[in-house]
C-alpha atoms as a PDB file:
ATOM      1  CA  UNK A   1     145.663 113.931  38.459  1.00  0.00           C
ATOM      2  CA  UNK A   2     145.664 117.528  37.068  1.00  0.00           C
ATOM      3  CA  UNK A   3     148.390 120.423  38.272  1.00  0.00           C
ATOM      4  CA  UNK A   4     145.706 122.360  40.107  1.00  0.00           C
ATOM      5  CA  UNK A   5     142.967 121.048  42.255  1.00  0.00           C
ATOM      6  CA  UNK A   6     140.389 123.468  42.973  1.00  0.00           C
ATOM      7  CA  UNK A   7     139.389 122.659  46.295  1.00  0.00           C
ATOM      8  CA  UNK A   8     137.368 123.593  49.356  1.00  0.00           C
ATOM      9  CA  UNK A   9     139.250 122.888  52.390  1.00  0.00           C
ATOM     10  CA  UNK A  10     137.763 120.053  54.427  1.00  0.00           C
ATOM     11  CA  UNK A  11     134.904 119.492  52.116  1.00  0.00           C
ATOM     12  CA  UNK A  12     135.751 116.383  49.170  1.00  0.00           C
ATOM     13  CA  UNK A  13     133.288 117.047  45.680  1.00  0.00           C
ATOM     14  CA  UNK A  14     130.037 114.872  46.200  1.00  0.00           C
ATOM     15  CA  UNK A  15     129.932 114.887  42.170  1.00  0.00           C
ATOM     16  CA  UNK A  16     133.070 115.505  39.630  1.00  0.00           C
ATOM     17  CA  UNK A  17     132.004 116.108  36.082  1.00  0.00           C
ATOM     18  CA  UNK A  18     134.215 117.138  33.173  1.00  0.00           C
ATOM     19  CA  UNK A  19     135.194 120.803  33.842  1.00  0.00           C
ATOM     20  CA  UNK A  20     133.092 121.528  37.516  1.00  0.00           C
ATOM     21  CA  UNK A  21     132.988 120.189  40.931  1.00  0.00           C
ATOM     22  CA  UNK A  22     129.993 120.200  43.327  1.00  0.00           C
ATOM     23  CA  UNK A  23     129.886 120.134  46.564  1.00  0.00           C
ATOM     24  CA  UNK A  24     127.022 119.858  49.399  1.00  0.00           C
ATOM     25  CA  UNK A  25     127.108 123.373  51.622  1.00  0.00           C
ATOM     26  CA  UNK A  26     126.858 123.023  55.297  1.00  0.00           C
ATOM     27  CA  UNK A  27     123.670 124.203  57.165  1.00  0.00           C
ATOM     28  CA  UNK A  28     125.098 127.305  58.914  1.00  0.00           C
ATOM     29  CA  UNK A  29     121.227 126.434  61.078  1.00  0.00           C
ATOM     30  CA  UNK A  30     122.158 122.669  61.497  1.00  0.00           C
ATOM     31  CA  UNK A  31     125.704 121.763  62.570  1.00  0.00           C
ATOM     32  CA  UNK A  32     126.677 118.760  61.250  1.00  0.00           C
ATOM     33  CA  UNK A  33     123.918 118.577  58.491  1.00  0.00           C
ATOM     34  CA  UNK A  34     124.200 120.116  54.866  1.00  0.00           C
ATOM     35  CA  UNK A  35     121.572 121.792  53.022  1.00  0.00           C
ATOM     36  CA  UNK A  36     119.559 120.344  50.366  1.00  0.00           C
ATOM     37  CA  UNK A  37     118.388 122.909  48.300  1.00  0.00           C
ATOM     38  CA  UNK A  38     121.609 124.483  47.063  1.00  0.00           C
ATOM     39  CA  UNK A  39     124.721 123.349  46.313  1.00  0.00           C
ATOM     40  CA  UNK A  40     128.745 124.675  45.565  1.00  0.00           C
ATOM     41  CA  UNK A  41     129.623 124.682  42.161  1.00  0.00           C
ATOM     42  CA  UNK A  42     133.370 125.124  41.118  1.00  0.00           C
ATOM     43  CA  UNK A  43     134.368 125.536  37.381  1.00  0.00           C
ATOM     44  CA  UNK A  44     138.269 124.535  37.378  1.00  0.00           C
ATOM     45  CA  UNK A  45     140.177 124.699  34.437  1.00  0.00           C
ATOM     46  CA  UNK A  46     140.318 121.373  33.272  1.00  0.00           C
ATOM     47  CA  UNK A  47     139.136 121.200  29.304  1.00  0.00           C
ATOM     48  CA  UNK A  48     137.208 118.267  27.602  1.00  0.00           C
ATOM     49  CA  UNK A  49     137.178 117.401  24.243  1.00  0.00           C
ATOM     50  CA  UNK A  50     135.473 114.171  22.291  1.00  0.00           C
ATOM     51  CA  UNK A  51     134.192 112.604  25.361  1.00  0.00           C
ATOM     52  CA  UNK A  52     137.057 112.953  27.445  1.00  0.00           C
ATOM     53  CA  UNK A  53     139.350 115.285  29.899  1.00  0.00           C
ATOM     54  CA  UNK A  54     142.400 115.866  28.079  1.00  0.00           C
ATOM     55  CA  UNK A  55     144.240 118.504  30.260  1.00  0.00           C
ATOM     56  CA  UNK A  56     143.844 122.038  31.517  1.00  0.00           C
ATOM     57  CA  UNK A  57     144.336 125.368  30.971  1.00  0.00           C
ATOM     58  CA  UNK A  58     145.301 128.151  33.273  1.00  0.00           C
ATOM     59  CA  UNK A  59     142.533 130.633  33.716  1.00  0.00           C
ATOM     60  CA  UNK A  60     139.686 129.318  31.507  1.00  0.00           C
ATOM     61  CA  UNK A  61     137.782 128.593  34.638  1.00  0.00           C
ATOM     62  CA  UNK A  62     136.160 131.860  35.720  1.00  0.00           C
ATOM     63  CA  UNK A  63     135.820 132.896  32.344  1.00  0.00           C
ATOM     64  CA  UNK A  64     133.210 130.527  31.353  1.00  0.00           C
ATOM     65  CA  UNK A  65     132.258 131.086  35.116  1.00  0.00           C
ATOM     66  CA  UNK A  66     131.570 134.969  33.996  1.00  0.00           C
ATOM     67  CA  UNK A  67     129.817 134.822  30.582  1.00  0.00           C
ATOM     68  CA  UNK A  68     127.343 132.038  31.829  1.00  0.00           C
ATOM     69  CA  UNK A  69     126.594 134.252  35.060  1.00  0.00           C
ATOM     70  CA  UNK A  70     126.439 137.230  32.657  1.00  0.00           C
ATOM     71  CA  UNK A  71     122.974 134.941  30.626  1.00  0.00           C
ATOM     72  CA  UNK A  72     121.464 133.646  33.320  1.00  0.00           C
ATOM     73  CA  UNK A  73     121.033 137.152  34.478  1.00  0.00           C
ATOM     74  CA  UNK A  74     120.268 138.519  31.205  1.00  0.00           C
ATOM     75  CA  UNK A  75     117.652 135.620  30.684  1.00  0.00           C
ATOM     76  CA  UNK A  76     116.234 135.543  34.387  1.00  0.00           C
ATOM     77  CA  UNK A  77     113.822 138.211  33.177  1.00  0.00           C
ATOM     78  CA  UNK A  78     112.365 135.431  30.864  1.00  0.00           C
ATOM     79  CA  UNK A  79     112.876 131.823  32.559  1.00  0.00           C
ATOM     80  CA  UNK A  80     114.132 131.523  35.982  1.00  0.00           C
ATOM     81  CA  UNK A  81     117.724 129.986  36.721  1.00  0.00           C
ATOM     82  CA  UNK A  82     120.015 128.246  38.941  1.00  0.00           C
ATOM     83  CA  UNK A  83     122.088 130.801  40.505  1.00  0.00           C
ATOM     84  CA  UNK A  84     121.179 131.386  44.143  1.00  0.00           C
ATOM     85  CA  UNK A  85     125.095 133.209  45.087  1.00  0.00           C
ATOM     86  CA  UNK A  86     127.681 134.120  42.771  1.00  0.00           C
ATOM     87  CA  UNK A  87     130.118 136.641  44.838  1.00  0.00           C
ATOM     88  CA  UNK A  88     133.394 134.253  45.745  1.00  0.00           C
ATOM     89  CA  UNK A  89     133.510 135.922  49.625  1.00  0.00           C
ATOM     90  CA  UNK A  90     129.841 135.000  50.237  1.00  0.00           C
ATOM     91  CA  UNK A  91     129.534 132.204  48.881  1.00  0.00           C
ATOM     92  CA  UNK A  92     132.831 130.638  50.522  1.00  0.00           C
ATOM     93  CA  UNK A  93     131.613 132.333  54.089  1.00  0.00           C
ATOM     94  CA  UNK A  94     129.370 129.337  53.823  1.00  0.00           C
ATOM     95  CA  UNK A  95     132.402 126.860  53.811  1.00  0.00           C
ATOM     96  CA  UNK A  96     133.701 129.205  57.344  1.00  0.00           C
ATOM     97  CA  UNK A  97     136.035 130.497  54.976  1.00  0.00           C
ATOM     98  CA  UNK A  98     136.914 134.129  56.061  1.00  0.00           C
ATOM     99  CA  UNK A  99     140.439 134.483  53.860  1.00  0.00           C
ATOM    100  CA  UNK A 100     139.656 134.234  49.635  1.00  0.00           C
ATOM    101  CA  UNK A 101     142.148 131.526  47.812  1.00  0.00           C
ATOM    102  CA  UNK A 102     142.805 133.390  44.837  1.00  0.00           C
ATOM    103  CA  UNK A 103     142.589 129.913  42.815  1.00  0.00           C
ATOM    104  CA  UNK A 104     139.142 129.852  43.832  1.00  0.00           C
ATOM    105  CA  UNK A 105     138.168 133.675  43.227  1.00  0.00           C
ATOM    106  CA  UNK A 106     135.669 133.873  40.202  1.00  0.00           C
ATOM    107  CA  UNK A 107     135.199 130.211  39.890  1.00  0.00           C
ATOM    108  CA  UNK A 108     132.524 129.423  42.687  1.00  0.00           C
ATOM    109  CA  UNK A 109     129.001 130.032  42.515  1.00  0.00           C
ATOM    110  CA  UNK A 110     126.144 128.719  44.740  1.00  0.00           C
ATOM    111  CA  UNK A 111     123.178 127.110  43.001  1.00  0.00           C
ATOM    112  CA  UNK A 112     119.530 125.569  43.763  1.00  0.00           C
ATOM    113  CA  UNK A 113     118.928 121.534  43.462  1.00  0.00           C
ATOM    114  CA  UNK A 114     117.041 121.298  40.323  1.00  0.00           C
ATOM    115  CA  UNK A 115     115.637 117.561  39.023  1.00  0.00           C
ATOM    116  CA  UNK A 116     117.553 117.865  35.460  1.00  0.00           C
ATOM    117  CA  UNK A 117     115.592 117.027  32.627  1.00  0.00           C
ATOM    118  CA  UNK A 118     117.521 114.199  31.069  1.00  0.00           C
ATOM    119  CA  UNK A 119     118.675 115.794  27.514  1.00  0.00           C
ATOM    120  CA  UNK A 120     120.849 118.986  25.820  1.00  0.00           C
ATOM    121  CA  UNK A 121     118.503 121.105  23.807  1.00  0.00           C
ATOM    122  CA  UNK A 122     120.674 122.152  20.788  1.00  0.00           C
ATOM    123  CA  UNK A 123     119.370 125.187  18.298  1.00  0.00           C
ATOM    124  CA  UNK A 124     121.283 125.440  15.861  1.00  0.00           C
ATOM    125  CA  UNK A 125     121.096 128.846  13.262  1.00  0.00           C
ATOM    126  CA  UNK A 126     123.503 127.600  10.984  1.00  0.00           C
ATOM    127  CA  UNK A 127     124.223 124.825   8.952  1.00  0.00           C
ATOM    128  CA  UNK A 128     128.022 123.320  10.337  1.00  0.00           C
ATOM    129  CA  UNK A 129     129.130 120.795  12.622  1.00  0.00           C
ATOM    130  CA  UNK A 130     126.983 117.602  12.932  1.00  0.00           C
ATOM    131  CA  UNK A 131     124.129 118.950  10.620  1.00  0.00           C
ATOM    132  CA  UNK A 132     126.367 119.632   7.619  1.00  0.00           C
ATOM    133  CA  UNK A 133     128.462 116.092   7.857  1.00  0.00           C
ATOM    134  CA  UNK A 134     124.631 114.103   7.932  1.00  0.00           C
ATOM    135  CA  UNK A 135     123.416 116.614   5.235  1.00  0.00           C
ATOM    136  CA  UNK A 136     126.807 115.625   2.991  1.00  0.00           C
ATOM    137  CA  UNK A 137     125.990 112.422   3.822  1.00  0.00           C
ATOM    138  CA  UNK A 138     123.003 112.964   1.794  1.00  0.00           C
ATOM    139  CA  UNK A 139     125.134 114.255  -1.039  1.00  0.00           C
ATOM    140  CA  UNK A 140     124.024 117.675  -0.578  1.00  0.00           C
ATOM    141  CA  UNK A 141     120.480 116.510  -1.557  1.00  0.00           C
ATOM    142  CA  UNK A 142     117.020 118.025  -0.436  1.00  0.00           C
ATOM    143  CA  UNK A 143     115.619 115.699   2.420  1.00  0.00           C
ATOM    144  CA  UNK A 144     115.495 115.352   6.319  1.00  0.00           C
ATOM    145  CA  UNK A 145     118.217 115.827   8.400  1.00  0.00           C
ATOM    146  CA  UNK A 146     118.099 115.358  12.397  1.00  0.00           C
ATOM    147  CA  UNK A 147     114.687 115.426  11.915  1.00  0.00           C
ATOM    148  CA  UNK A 148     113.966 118.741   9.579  1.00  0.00           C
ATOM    149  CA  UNK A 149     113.562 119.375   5.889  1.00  0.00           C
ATOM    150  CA  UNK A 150     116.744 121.018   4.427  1.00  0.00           C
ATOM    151  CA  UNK A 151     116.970 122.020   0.727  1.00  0.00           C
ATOM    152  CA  UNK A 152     119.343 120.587  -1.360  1.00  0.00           C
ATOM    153  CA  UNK A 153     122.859 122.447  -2.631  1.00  0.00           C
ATOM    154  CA  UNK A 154     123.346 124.439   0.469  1.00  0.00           C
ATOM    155  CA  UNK A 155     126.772 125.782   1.676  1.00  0.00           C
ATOM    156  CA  UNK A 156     128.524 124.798   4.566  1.00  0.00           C
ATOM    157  CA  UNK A 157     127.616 127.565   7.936  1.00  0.00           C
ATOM    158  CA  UNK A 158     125.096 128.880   5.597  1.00  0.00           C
ATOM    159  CA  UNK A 159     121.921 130.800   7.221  1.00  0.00           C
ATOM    160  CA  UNK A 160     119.199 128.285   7.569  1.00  0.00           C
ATOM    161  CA  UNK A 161     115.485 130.085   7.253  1.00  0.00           C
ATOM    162  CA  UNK A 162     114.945 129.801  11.021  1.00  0.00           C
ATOM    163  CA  UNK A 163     116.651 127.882  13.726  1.00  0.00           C
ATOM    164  CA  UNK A 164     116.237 124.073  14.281  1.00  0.00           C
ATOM    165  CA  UNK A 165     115.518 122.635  17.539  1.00  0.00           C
ATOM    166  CA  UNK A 166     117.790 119.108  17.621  1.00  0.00           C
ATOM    167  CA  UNK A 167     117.690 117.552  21.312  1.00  0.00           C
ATOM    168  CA  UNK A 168     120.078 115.126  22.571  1.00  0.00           C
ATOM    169  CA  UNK A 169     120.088 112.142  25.058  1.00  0.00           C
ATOM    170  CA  UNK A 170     122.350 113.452  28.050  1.00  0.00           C
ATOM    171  CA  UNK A 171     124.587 110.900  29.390  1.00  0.00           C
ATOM    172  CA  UNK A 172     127.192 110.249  31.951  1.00  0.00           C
ATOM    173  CA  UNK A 173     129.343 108.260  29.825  1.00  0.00           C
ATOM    174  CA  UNK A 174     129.198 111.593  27.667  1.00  0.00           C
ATOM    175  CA  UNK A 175     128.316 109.578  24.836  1.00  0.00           C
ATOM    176  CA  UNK A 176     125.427 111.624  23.415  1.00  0.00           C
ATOM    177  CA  UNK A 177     123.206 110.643  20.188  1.00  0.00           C
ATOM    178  CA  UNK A 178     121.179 112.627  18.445  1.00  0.00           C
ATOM    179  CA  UNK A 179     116.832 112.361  19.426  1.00  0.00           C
ATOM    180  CA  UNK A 180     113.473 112.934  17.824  1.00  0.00           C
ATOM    181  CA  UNK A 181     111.149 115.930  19.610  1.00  0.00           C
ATOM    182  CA  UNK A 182     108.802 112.474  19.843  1.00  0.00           C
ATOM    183  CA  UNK A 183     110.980 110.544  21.594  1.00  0.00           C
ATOM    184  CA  UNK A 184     112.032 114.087  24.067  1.00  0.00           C
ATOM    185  CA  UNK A 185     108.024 113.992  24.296  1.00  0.00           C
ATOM    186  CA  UNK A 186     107.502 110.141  25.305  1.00  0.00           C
ATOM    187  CA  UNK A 187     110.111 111.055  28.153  1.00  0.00           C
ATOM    188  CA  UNK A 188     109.650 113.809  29.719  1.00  0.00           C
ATOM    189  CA  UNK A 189     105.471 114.694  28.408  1.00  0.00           C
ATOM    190  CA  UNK A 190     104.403 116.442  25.321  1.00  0.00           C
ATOM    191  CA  UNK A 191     103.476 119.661  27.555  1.00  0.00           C
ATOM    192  CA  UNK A 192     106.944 119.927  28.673  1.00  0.00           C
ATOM    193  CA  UNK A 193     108.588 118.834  25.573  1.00  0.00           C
ATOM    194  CA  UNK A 194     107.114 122.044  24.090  1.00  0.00           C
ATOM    195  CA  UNK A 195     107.761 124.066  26.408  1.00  0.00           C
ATOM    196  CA  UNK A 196     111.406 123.397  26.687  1.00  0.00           C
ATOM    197  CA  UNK A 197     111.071 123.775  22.548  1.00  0.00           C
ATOM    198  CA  UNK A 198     110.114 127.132  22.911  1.00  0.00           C
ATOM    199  CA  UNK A 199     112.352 128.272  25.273  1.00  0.00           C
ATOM    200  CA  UNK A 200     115.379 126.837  23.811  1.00  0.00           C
ATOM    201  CA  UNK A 201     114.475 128.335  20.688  1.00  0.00           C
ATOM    202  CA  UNK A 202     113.342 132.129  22.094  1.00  0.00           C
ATOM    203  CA  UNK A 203     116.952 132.083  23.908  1.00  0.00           C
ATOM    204  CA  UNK A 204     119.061 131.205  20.941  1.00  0.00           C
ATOM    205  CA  UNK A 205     117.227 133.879  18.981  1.00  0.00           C
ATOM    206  CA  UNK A 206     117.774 136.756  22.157  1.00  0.00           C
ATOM    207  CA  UNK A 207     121.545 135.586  22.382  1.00  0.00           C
ATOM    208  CA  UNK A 208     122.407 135.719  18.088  1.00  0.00           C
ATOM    209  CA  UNK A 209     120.538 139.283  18.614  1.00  0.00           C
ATOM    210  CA  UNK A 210     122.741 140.404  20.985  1.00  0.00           C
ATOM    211  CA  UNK A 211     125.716 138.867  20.100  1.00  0.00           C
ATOM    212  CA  UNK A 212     125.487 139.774  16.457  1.00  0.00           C
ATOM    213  CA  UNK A 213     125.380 143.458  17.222  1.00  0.00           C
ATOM    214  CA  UNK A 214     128.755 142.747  19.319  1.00  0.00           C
ATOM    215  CA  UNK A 215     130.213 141.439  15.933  1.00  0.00           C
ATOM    216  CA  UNK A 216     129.751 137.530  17.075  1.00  0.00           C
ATOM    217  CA  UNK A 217     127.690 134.702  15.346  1.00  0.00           C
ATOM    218  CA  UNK A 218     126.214 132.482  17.525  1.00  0.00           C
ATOM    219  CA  UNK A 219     125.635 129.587  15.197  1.00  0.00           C
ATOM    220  CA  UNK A 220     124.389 127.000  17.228  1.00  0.00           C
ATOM    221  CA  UNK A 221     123.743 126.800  21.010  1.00  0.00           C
ATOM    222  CA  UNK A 222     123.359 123.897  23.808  1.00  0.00           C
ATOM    223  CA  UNK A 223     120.967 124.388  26.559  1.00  0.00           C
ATOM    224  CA  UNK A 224     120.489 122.737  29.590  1.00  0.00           C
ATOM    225  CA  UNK A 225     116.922 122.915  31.591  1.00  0.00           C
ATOM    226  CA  UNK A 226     115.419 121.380  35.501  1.00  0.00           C
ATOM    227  CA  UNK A 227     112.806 121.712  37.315  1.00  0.00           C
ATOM    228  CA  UNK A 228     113.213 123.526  40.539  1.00  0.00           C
ATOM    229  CA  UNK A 229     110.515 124.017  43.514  1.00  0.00           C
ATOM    230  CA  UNK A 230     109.987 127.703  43.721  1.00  0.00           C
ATOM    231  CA  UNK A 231     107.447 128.492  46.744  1.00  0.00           C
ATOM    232  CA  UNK A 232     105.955 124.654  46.622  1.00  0.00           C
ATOM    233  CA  UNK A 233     106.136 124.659  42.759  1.00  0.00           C
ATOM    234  CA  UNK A 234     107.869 122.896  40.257  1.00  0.00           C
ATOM    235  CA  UNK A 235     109.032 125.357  38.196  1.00  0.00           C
ATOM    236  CA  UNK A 236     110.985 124.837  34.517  1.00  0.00           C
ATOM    237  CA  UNK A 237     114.626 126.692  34.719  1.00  0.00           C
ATOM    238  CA  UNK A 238     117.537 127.450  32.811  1.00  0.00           C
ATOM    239  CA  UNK A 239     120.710 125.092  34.512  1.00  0.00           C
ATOM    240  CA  UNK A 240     124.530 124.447  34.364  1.00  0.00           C
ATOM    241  CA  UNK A 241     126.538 126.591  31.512  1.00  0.00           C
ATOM    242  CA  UNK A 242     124.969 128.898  29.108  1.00  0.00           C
ATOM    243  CA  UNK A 243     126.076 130.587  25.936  1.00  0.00           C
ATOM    244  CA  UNK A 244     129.578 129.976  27.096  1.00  0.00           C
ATOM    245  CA  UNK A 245     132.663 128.693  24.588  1.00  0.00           C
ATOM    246  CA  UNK A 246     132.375 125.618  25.716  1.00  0.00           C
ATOM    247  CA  UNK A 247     128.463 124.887  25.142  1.00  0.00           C
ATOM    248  CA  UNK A 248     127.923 127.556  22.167  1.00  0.00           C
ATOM    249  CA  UNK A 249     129.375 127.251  18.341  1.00  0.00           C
ATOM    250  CA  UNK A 250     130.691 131.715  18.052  1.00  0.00           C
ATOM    251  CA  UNK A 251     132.435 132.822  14.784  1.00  0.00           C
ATOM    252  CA  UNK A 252     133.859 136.046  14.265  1.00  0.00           C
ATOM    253  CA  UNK A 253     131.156 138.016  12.290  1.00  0.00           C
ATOM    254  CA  UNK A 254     133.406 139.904  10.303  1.00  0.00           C
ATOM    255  CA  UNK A 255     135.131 137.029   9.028  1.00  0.00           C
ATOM    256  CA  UNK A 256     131.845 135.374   7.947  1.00  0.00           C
ATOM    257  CA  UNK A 257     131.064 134.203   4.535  1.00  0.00           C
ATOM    258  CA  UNK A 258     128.678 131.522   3.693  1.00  0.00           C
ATOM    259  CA  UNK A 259     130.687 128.540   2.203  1.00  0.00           C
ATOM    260  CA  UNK A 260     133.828 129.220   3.722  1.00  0.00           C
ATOM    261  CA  UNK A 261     135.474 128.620   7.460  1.00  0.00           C
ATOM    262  CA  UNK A 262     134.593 131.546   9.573  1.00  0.00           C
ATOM    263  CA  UNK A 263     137.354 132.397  12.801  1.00  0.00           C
ATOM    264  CA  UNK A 264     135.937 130.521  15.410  1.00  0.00           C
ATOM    265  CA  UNK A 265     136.086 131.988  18.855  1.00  0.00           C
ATOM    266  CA  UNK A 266     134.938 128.622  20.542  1.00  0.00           C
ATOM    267  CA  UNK A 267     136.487 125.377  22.097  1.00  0.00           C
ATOM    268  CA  UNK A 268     136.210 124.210  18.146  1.00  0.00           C
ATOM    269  CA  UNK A 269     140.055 125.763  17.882  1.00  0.00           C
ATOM    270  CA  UNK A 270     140.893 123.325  20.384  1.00  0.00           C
ATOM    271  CA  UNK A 271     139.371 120.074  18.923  1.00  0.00           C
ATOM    272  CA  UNK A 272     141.242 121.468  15.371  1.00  0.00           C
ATOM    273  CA  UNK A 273     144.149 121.501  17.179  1.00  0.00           C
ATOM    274  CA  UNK A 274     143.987 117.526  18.264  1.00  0.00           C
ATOM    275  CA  UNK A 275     142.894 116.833  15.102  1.00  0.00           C
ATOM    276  CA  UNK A 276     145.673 118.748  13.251  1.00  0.00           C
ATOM    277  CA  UNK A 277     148.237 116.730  15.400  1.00  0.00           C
ATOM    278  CA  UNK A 278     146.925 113.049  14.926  1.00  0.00           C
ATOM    279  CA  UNK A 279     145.447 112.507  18.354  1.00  0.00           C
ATOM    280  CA  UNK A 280     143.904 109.307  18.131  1.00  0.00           C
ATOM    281  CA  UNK A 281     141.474 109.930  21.214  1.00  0.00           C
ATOM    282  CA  UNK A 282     142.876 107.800  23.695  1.00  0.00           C
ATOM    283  CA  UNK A 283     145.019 108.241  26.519  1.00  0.00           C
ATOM    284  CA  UNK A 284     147.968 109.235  27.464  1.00  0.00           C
ATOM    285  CA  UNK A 285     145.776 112.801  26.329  1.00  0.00           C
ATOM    286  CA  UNK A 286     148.674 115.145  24.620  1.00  0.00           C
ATOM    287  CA  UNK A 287     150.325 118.203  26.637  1.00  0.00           C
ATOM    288  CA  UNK A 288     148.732 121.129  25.629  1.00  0.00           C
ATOM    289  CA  UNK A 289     151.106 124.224  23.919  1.00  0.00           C
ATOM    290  CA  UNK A 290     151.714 127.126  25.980  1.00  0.00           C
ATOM    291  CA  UNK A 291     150.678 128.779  22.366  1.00  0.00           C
ATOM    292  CA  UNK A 292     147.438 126.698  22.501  1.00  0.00           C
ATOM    293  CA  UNK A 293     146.301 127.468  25.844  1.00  0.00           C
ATOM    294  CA  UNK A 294     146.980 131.458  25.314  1.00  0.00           C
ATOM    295  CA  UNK A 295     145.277 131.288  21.464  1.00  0.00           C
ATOM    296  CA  UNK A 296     142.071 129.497  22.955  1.00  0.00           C
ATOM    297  CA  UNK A 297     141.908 131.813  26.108  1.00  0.00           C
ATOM    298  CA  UNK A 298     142.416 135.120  24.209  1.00  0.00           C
ATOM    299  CA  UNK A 299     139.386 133.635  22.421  1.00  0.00           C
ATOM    300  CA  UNK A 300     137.591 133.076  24.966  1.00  0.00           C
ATOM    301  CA  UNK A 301     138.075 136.372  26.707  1.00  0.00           C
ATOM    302  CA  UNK A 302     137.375 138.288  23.632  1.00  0.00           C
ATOM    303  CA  UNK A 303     134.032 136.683  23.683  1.00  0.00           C
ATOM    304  CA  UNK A 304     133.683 137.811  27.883  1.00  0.00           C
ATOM    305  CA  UNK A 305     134.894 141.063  26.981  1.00  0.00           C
ATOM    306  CA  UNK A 306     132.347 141.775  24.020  1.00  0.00           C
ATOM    307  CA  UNK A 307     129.290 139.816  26.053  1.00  0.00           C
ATOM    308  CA  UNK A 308     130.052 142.034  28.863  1.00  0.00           C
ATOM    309  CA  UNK A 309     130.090 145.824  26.986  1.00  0.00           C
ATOM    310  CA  UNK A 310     127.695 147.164  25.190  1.00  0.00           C
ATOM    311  CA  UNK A 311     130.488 149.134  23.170  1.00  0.00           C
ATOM    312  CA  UNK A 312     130.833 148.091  19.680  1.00  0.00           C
ATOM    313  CA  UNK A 313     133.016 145.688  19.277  1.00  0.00           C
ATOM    314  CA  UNK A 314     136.709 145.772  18.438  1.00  0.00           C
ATOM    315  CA  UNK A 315     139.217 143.513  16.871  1.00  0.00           C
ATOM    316  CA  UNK A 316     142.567 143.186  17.795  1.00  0.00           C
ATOM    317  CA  UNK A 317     145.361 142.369  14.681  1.00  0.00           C
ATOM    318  CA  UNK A 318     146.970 138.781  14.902  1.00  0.00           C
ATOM    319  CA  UNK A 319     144.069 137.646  17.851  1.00  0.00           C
ATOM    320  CA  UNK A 320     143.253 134.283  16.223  1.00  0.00           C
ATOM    321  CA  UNK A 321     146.777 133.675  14.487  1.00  0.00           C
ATOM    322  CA  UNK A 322     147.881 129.922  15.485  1.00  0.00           C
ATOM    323  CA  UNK A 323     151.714 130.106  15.005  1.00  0.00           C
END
């Protein structure tokens, strides 16, 4: 059981996943009866890493909360989205909730049902994480790698020439494995399969333009798409978290050099950290450092505060220092 539950009063989750709740939202038109084309979403500040919930940290909720709000708004203009409400007082006026709990201020949002499309739709701009450990699995030689051609002798978070589209299955277990565009295609139709291509692709390249001129990489990217029924029509949309820590590899651009480890300014600080103290990925999950939890969320809200302006970005000394 975690320290804080993030609850609605009177109203249990209908579905739990790793670091949100949902909820069903009553029919303020039907007593009794709850709606079925929206539902309450709740991002708590519980943190996962390989596969599992290991613990929680203070705060971290409505930050990714914020930043994914801040895409799907900057996106909408290009692919619809998920977000029907995102003020906390409206959306928990639904609930009959006239007084704000401050736990729950900047950490609910109200969105539409949408049929998820069963994968994550990873781009990824550079070459790190999964791509580089199958690539030196190749010994570094030319070849194909999660399905695309890579030249041989390339440096680790190198530039590749433009970004690759590498899907994944999406499952409850959270066991994910890596998928061919064919076998995306079989599932869900060739049509689709290219649409969703596109789109993954077009919004990696928007956010890296962006981001870059705030002084942060966006190396690689996971997307997340339904279908929703806009005026009788099933239309394709952008769903759950976007360009947020959590679902996004960010590096610090001015620490960037091809070859060598870039800052990080992602959840990847986190996993370093239960590798770096011998976690051996099963329970009873580690207590997390009160240094931990305030060097990942300074992260985190250096990436909300530079997504937000449109200032130039600034550094601040000692940010990213793990004592």
């Amino acid at each position: 059981m975690m320290e804080n539950e993030f609850t609605i009063p009177g109203h249990e989750p209908c579905k739990q996943g790793k670091v949100r709740n949902f909820h069903r939202v009553p029919d303020l038109t039907n007593p009794g009866k709850f709606r079925t084309d929206v539902v309450l979403c709740v991002t708590t500040d519980r943190i996962s890493s390989f596969d599992q919930v290991v613990g929680e940290v203070p705060g971290r909720g409505p930050i990714l909360c914020a930043i994914s709000n801040f895409w799907k708004g900057y996106f909408n203009e290009y692919i619809p989205n998920d977000l029907y409400k995102t003020e906390t007082e409206e959306v928990l006026s639904y609930f009959g909730i006239k007084k704000v709990p401050e736990n729950l201020r900047g950490r609910v949002s109200l969105v539409y049902w949408a049929k998820r499309l069963p994968f994550e739709f990873i781009v990824r701009g550079y070459l790190a994480g999964s791509l580089y450990k199958e690539y030196e699995k190749g010994k570094r030689h030319g070849g194909h790698y999660l399905g695309h051609w890579l030249p041989e002798e390339m440096k680790e978070f190198q530039e590749l020439d433009r970004p690759l589209f590498t899907p994944t299955t999406k499952s409850d277990n959270g066991k994910d494995e890596n998928v061919t565009f064919s076998e995306v295609a079989e599932k869900i139709g060739w049509q689709m399969a290219e649409n969703v291509r596109l789109a993954s692709i077009a919004l990696y390249l928007m956010g890296h333009r962006y981001l870059l001129k705030q002084g942060i990489i966006l190396a690689d990217a996971k997307f997340e798409f339904g279908l929703r029924n806009i005026n009788g029509q099933e239309y394709l949309c952008l769903i759950d978290e976007v360009l947020t820590p959590d679902s996004s590899r960010f590096w610090l651009a001015e620490s960037y050099r091809p070859g060598q480890l870039p800052v990080s300014l992602d959840k990847q600080y986190f996993r370093d950290w239960l590798k770096g103290i011998g976690w051996n990925k099963s329970k009873p999950v580690p207590e997390i450092p009160k240094t931990v939890q305030q060097n990942l969320l300074k992260k985190y809200n250096f990436v909300l505060s530079n997504v937000m302006s449109k200032r130039p970005f600034t550094l601040f000394k000692g940010l990213f220092m793990l004592n």
